[in-house]
Protein backbone atom coordinates (compact mmCIF):
# COMPACT_ATOMS: atom_id res chain seq x y z
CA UNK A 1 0.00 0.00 0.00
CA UNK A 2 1.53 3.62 -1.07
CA UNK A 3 -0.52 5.93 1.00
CA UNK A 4 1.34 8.00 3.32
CA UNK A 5 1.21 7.57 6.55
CA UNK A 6 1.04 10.66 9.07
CA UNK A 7 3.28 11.39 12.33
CA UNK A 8 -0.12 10.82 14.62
CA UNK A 9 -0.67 7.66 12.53
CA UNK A 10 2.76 6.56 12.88
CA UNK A 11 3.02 7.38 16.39
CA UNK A 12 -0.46 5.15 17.49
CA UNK A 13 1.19 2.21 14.62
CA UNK A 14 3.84 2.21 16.96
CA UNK A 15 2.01 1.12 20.08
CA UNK A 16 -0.54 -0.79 18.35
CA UNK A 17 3.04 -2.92 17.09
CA UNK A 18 4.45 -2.63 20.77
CA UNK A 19 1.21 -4.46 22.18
CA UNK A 20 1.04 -6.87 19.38
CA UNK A 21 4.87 -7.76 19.92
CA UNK A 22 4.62 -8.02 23.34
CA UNK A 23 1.65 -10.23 22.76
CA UNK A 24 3.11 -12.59 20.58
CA UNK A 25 6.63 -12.51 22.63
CA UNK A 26 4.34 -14.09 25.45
CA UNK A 27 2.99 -16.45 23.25
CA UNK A 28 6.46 -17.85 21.06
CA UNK A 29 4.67 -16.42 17.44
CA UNK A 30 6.43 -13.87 15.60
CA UNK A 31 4.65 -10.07 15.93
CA UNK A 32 2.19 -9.41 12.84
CA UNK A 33 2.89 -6.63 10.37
CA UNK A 34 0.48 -3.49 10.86
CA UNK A 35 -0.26 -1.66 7.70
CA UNK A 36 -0.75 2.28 7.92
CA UNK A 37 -4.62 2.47 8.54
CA UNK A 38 -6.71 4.37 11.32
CA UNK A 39 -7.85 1.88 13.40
CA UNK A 40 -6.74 -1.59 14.72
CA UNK A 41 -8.17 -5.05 14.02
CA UNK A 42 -9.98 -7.07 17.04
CA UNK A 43 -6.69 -9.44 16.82
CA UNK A 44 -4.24 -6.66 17.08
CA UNK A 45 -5.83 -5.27 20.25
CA UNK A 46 -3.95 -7.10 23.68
CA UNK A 47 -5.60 -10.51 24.49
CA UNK A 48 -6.14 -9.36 28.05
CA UNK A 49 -8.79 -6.88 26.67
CA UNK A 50 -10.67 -9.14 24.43
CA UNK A 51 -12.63 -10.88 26.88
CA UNK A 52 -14.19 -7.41 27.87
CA UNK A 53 -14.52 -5.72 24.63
CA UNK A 54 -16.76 -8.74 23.35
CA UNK A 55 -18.78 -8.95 26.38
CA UNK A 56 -19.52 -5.53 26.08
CA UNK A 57 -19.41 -4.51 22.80
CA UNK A 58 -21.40 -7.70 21.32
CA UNK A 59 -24.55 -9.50 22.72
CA UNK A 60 -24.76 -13.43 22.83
CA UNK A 61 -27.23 -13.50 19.60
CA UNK A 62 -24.92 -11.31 17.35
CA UNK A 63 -21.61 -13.94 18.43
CA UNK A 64 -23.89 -16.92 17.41
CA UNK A 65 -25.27 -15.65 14.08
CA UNK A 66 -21.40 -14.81 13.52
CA UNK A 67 -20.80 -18.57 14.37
CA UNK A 68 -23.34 -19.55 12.02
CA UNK A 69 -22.25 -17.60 9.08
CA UNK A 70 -18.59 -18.90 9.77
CA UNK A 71 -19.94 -22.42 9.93
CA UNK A 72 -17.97 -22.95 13.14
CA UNK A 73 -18.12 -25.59 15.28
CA UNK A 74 -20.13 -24.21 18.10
CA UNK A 75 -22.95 -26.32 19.62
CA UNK A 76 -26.40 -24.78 19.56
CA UNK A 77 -27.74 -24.05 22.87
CA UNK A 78 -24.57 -24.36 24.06
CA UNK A 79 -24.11 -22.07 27.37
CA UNK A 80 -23.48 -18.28 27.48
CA UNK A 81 -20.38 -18.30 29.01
CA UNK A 82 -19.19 -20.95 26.68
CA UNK A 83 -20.20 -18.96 23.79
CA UNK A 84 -18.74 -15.91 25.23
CA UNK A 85 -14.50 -18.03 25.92
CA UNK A 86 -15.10 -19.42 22.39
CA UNK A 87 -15.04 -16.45 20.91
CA UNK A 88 -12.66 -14.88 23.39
CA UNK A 89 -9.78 -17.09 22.53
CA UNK A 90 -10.74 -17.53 18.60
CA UNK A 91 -10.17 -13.78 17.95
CA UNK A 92 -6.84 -14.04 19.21
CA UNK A 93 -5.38 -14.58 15.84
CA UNK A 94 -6.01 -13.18 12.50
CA UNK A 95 -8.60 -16.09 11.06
CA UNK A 96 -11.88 -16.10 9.24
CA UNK A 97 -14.40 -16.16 12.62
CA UNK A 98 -11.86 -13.60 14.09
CA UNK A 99 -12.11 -11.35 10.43
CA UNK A 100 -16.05 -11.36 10.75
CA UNK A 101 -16.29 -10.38 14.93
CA UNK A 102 -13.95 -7.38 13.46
CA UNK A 103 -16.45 -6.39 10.99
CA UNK A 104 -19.49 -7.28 13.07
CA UNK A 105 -17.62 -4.61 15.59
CA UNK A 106 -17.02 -1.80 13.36
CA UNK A 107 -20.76 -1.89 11.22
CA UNK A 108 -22.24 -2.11 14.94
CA UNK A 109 -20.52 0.98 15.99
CA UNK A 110 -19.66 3.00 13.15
CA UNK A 111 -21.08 6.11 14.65
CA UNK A 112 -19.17 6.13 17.79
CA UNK A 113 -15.80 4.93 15.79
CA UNK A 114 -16.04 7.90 13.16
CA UNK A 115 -16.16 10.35 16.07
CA UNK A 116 -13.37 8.53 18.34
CA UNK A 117 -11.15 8.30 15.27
CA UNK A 118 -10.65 12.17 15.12
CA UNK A 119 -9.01 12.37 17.82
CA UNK A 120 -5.47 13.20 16.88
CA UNK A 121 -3.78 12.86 20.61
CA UNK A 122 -3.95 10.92 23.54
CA UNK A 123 -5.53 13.94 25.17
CA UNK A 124 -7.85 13.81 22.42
CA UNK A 125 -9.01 10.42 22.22
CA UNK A 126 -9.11 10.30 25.82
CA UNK A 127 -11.61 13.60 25.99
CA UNK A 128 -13.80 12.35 23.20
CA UNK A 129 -14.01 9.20 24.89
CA UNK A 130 -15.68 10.92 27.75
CA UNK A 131 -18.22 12.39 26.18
CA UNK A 132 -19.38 9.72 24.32
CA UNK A 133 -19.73 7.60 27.75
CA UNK A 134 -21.62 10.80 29.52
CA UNK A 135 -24.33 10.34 26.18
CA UNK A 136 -24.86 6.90 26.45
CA UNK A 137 -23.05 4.81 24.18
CA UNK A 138 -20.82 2.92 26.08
CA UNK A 139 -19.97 -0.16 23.47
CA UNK A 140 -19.81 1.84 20.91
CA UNK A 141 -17.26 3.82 22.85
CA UNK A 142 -15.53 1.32 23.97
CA UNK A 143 -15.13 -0.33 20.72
CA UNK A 144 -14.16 2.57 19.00
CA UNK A 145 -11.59 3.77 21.91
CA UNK A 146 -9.86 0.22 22.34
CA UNK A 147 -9.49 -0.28 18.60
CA UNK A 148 -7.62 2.80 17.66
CA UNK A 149 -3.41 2.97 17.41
CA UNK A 150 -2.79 6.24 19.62
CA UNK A 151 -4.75 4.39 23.02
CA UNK A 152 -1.31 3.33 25.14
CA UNK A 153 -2.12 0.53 27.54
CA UNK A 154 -2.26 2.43 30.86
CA UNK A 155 -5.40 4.38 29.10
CA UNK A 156 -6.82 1.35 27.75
CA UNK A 157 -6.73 -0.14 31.22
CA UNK A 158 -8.41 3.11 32.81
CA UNK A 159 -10.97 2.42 30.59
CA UNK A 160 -11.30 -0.93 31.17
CA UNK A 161 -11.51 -0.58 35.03
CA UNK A 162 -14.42 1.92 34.19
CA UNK A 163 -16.63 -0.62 31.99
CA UNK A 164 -16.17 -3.45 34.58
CA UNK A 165 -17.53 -1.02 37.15
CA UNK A 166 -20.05 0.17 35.26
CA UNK A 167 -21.15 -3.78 35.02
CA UNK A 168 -21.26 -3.68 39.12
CA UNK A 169 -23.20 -0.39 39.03
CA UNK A 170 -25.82 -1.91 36.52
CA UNK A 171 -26.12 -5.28 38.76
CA UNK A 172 -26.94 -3.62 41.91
CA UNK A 173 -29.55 -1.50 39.70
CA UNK A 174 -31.18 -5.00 38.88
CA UNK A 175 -31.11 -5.58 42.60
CA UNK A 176 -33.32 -2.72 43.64
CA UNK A 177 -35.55 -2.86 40.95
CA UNK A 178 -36.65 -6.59 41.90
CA UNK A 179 -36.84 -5.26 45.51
CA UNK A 180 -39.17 -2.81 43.82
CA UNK A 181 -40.97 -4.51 42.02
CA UNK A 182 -41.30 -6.79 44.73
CA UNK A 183 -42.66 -4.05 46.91
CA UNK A 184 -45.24 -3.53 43.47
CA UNK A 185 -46.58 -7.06 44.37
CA UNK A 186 -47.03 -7.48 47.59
CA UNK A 187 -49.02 -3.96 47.18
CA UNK A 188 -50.92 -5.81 44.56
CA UNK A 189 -51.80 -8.51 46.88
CA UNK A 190 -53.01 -6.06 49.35
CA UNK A 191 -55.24 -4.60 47.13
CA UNK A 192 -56.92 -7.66 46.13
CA UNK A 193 -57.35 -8.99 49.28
CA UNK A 194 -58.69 -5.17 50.26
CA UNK A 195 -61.04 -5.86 47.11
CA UNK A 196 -62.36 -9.12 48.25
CA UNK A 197 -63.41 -7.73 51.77
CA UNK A 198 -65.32 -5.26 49.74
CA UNK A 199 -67.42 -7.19 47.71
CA UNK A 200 -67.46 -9.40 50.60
CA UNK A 201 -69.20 -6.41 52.69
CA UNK A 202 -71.04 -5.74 49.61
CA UNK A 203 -73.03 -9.50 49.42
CA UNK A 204 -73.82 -8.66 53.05
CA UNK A 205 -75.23 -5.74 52.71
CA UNK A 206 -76.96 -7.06 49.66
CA UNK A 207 -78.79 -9.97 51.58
CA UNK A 208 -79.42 -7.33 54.57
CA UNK A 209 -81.38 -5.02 51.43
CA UNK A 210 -83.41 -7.96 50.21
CA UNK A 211 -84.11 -9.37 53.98
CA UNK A 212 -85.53 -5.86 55.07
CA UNK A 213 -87.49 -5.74 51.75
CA UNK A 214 -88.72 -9.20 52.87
CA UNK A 215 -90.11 -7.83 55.61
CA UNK A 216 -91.26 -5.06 54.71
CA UNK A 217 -93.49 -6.40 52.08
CA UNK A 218 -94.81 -8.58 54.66
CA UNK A 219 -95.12 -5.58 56.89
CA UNK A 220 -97.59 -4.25 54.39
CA UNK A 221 -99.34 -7.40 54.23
CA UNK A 222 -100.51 -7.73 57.73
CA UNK A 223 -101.30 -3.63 57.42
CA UNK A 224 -103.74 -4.40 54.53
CA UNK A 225 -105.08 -7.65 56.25
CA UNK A 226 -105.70 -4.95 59.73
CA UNK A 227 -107.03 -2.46 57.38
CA UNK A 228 -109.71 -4.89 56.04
CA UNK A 229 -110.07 -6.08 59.54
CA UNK A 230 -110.83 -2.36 60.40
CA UNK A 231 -113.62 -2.25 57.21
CA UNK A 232 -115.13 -5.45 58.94
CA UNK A 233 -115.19 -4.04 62.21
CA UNK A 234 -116.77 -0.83 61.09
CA UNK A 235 -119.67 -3.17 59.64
CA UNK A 236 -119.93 -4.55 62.56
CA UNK A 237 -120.55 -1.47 64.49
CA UNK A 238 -123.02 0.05 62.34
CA UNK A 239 -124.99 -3.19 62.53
CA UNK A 240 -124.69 -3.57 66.49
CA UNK A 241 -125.30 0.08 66.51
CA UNK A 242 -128.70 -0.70 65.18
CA UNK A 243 -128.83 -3.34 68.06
CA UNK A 244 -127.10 -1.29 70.86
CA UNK A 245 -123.79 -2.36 72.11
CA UNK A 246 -122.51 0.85 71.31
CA UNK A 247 -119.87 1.37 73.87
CA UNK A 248 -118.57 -2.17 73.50
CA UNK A 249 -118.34 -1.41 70.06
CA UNK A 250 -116.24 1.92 70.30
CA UNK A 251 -113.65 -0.23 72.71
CA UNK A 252 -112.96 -2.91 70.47
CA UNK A 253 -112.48 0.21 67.29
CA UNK A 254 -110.29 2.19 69.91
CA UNK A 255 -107.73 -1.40 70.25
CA UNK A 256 -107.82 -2.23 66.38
CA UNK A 257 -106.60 1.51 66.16
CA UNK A 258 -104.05 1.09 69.02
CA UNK A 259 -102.83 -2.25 66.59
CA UNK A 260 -103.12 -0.25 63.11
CA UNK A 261 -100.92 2.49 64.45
CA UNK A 262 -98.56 -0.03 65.38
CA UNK A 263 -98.12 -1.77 62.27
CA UNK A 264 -98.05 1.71 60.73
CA UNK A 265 -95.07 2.89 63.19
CA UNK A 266 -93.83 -0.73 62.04
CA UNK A 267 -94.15 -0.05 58.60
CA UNK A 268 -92.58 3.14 58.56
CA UNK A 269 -89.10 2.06 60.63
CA UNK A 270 -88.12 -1.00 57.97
CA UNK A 271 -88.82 1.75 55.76
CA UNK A 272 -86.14 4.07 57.25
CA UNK A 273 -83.63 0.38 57.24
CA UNK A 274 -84.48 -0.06 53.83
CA UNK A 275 -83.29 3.43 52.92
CA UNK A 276 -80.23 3.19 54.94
CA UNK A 277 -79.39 0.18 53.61
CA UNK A 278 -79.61 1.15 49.86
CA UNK A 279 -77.33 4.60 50.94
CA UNK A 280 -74.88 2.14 52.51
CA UNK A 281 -75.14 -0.43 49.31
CA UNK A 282 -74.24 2.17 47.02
CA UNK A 283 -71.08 3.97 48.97
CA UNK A 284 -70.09 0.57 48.92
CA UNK A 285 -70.23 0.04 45.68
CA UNK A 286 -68.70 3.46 44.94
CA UNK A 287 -65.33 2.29 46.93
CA UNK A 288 -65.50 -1.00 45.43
CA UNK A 289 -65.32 0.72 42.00
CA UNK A 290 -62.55 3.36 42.98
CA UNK A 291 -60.98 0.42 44.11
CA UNK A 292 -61.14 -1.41 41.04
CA UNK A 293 -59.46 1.46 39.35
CA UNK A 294 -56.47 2.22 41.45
CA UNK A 295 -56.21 -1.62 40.84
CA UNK A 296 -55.73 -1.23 37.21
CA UNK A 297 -53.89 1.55 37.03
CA UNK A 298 -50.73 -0.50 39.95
CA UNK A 299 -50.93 -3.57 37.34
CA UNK A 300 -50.70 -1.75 34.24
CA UNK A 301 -48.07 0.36 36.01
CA UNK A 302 -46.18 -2.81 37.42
CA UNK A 303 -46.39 -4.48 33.47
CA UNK A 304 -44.33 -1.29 32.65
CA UNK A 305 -41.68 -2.15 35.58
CA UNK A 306 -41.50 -5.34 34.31
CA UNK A 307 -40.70 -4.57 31.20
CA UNK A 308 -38.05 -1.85 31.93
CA UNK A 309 -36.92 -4.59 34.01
CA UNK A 310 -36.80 -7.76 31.36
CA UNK A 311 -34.92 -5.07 29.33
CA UNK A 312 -32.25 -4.34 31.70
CA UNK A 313 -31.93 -8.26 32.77
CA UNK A 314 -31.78 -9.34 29.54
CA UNK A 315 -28.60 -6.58 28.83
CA UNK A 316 -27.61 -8.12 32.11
CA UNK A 317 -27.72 -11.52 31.34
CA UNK A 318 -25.77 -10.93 27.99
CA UNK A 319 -23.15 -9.43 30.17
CA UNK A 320 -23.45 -5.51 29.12
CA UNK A 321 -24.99 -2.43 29.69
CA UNK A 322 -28.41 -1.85 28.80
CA UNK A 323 -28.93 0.30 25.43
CA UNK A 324 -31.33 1.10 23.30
CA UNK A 325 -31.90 -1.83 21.03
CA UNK A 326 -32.60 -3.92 24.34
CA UNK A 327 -36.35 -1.58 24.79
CA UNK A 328 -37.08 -3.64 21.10
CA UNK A 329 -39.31 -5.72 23.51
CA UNK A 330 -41.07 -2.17 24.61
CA UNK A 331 -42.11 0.29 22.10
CA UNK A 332 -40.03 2.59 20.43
CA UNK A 333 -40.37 6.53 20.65
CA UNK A 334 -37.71 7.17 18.07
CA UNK A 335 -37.75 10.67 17.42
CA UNK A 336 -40.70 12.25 19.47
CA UNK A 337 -40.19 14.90 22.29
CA UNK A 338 -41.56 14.58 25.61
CA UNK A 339 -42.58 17.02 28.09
CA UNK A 340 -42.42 16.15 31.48
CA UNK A 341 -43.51 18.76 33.89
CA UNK A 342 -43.28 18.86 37.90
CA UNK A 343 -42.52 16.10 39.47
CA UNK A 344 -39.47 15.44 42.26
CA UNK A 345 -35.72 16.64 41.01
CA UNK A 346 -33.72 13.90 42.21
CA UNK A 347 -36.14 11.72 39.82
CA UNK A 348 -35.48 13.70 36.65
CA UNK A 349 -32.44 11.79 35.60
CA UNK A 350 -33.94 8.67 36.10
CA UNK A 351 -36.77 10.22 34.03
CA UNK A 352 -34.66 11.06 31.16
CA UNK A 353 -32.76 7.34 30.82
CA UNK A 354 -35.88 5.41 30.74
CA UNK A 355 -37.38 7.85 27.87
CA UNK A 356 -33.98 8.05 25.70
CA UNK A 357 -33.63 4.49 26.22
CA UNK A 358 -36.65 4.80 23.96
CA UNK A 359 -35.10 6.91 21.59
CA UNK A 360 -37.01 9.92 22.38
CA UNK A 361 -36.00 13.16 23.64
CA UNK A 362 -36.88 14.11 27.23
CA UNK A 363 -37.60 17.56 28.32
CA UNK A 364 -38.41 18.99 31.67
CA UNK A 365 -40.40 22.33 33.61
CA UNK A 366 -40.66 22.46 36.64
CA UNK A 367 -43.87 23.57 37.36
CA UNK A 368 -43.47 27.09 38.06
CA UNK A 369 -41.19 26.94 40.67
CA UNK A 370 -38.12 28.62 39.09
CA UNK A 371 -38.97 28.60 35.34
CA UNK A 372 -41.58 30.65 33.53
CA UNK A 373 -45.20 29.36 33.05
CA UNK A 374 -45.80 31.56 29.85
CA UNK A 375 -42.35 30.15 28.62
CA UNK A 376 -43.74 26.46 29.17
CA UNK A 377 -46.64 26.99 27.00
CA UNK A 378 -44.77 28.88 24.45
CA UNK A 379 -42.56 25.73 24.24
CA UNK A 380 -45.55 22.95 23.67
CA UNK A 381 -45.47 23.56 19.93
CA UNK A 382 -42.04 22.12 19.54
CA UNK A 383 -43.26 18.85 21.77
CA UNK A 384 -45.45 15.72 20.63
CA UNK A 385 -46.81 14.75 24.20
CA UNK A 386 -46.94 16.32 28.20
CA UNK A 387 -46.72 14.76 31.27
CA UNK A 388 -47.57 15.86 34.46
CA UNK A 389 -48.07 13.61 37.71
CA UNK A 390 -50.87 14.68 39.72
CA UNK A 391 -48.95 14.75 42.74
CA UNK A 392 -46.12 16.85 42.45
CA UNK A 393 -47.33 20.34 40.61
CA UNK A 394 -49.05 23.25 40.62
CA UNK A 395 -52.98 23.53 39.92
CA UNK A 396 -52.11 26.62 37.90
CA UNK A 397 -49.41 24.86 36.34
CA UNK A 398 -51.48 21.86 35.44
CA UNK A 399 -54.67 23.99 34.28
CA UNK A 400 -52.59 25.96 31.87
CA UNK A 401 -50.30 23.07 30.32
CA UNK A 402 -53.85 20.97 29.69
CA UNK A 403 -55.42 23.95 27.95
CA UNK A 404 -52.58 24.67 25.89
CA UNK A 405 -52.31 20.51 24.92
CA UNK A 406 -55.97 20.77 23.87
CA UNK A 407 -55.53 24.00 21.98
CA UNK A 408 -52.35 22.75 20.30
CA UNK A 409 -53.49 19.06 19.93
CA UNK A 410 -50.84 17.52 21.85
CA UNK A 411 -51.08 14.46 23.83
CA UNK A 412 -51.41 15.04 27.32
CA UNK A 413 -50.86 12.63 29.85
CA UNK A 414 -52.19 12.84 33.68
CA UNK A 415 -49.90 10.62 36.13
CA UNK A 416 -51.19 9.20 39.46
CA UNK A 417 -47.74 9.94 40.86
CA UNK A 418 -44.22 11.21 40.50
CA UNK A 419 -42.86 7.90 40.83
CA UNK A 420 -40.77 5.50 38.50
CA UNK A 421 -43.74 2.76 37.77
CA UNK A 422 -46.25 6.09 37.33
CA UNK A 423 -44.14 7.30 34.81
CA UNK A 424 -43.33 3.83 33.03
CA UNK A 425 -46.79 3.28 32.38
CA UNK A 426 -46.99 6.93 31.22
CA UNK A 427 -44.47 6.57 28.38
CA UNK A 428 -46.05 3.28 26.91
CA UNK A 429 -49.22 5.41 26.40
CA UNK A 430 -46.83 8.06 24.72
CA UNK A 431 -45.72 4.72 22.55
């Protein structure tokens, strides 16, 4: 090859040829012959770093379609970790399953690679690495960082140290959220078994309705029966007025009044129950139902914690950091801007990864409290949806951002809280 090859060139060719000569002194094969290019191959970086540049830079699935294409002999379903020291010693040497992981590497993560590449210094590389890590894209990063001539090793084992912890931070992530979401459950259970005592108290009251209507149909029974009674009596007392026993007469009407009033006072009490009863029936009925809604909305929100959290085990399990092609499984929100407003402070960043995860843009107002309402609304244009938990903003705030959705046509969505699971569920209605 006749190109010419720069000082900054020559000067990372010379440590890429240092580590690949003090790789091959170690292993008794003679050092391989670099040519002048911008970048080195997967079998020119140290062995010591290849275990962690697949693991993160590659999932499980990509290394096995590679397999496959290679038609090498790697048992299917063959364990991860197998997989993973397969692969890890085969791309220690320049062959044809070793040529493809290379290429697999740099079409995976040709973004981050064109930007690392510019870097001209170790200052450089070492600054652009950093900001690529602080947006996100850690394999690409990597990758892109660990494959180029000017990293010396002492920088390529800073970044190494910062990758493995990285895999610590993201395991005791997946620790609390399956104490979470275990905390989600057991809720879950209490609110079923809350649910069940109403209806429970419901039935009861139910049979206590029907029983009191029961009696008091039979209440009006015996009054009808003493009423014709009365009509009897009075027939009687015009005939014995004819004969005489008047004052006999007018004792026996003044006790059938004495048992009519009675039955009347009677009557009018199971009436009074029976009202009571229906009032109680149908506040209990009105719980039961408010129930049944706060019960829907803690599963659908726990189905979005799960699948934040089937995403982030799954990254886990392949032995790298979640990105955004593991939210596949969840919807996508590629390109849309979202509007959060309110809500607690220390949540916001938590906020933002699970939305760019996504692919979408997060924004954030808080409410009122510092920033400007009429600069909020004059913002919605350049948004596609709002959200705004109930419990953690203004009224004012609220009111005017919910016009201003409805005027613009935006999507607005309410949240029943500030919290993580509130606002999972609220971004798969964005989706």
């Amino acid at each position: 090859m006749n190109a010419k090859i720069t000082p900054t060139k020559a000067a990372g060719l010379s440590v890429a040829r240092a580590l690949s000569s003090q790789e091959c002194s170690s292993s008794g094969v003679a050092p391989l012959a670099l040519r002048p290019r911008e970048r080195l191959s997967v079998w020119e970086i140290a062995p010591m770093f290849h275990c962690s540049v697949l693991g993160t830079c590659l999932s499980l699935s990509e290394l096995s379609r590679i397999a496959q294409r290679a038609r090498h002999g790697l048992a299917r379903g063959g364990a991860a970790y197998d997989v993973h020291v397969h692969f890890v010693k085969a791309v220690a040497t320049k062959n044809a399953l070793s040529k493809l992981v290379d290429k697999a590497l740099e079409k995976r993560h040709a973004s981050a690679a064109r930007t690392l590449r510019r870097a001209r210094s170790e200052a450089e590389l070492d600054m652009l690495w950093k900001e690529l890590v602080s947006s996100g894209d850690i394999a690409g990063s990597y990758w892109a960082a660990m494959s180029h001539p000017l990293a010396s090793e002492s920088l390529q084992w800073r970044w190494f140290g910062e990758v493995h912890m990285l895999s610590h931070l993201l395991g005791a992530s997946r620790s609390s959220d399956l104490s979470r979401l275990h905390k989600l459950e057991h809720a879950c259970a209490e609110f079923e078994s809350e649910l069940a005592l109403v209806k429970h108290q419901q039935r009861a009251v139910r049979k206590q309705r029907d029983k009191l209507a029961l009696d008091l149909s039979e209440q009006q029974l015996e009054a009808d029966r003493l009423e014709r009674r009365l009509l009897s009596a009075q027939d009687r007392i015009a005939a014995l007025r004819e004969q005489g026993g008047i004052a006999a007469l007018e004792a026996r009407v003044t006790e059938l009044e004495g048992v009519l009033e009675c039955a009347r006072v009677r009557g009018s009490e199971a009436d009074m129950r029976l009202r009571e009863s229906t009032a109680e029936l149908a506040s209990a009925r009105a719980a039961a139902s408010a129930a049944c809604e706060r019960l829907s909305e803690l599963f659908e929100e726990n189905e979005a914690v799960e699948a934040e959290l089937r995403a982030n085990v799954e990254a886990t399990i392949a032995g790298r950091a979640a990105t955004a092609d593991d939210v596949d499984a969840l919807r996508r929100l590629d390109g849309r801007r979202v509007l959060y407003v309110g809500g607690r402070n220390h949540l916001v960043p938590y906020y933002r990864v699970l939305l760019e995860r996504r692919g979408a843009e997060f924004l954030h107002h808080d409410g009122g409290l510092e920033e400007s309402l009429d600069a909020l609304t004059r913002g919605l244009a350049t948004v596609d949806a709002v959200v705004c938990p109930m419990d953690c903003v203004s009224h004012a705030a609220c009111l005017k951002v919910k016009k201003a959705c409805k005027r613009l046509s935006k999507q607005f969505i309410a949240l029943r809280s500030s919290g993580l699971s509130s606002f999972a569920r609220g971004i798969s209605r964005v989706a």
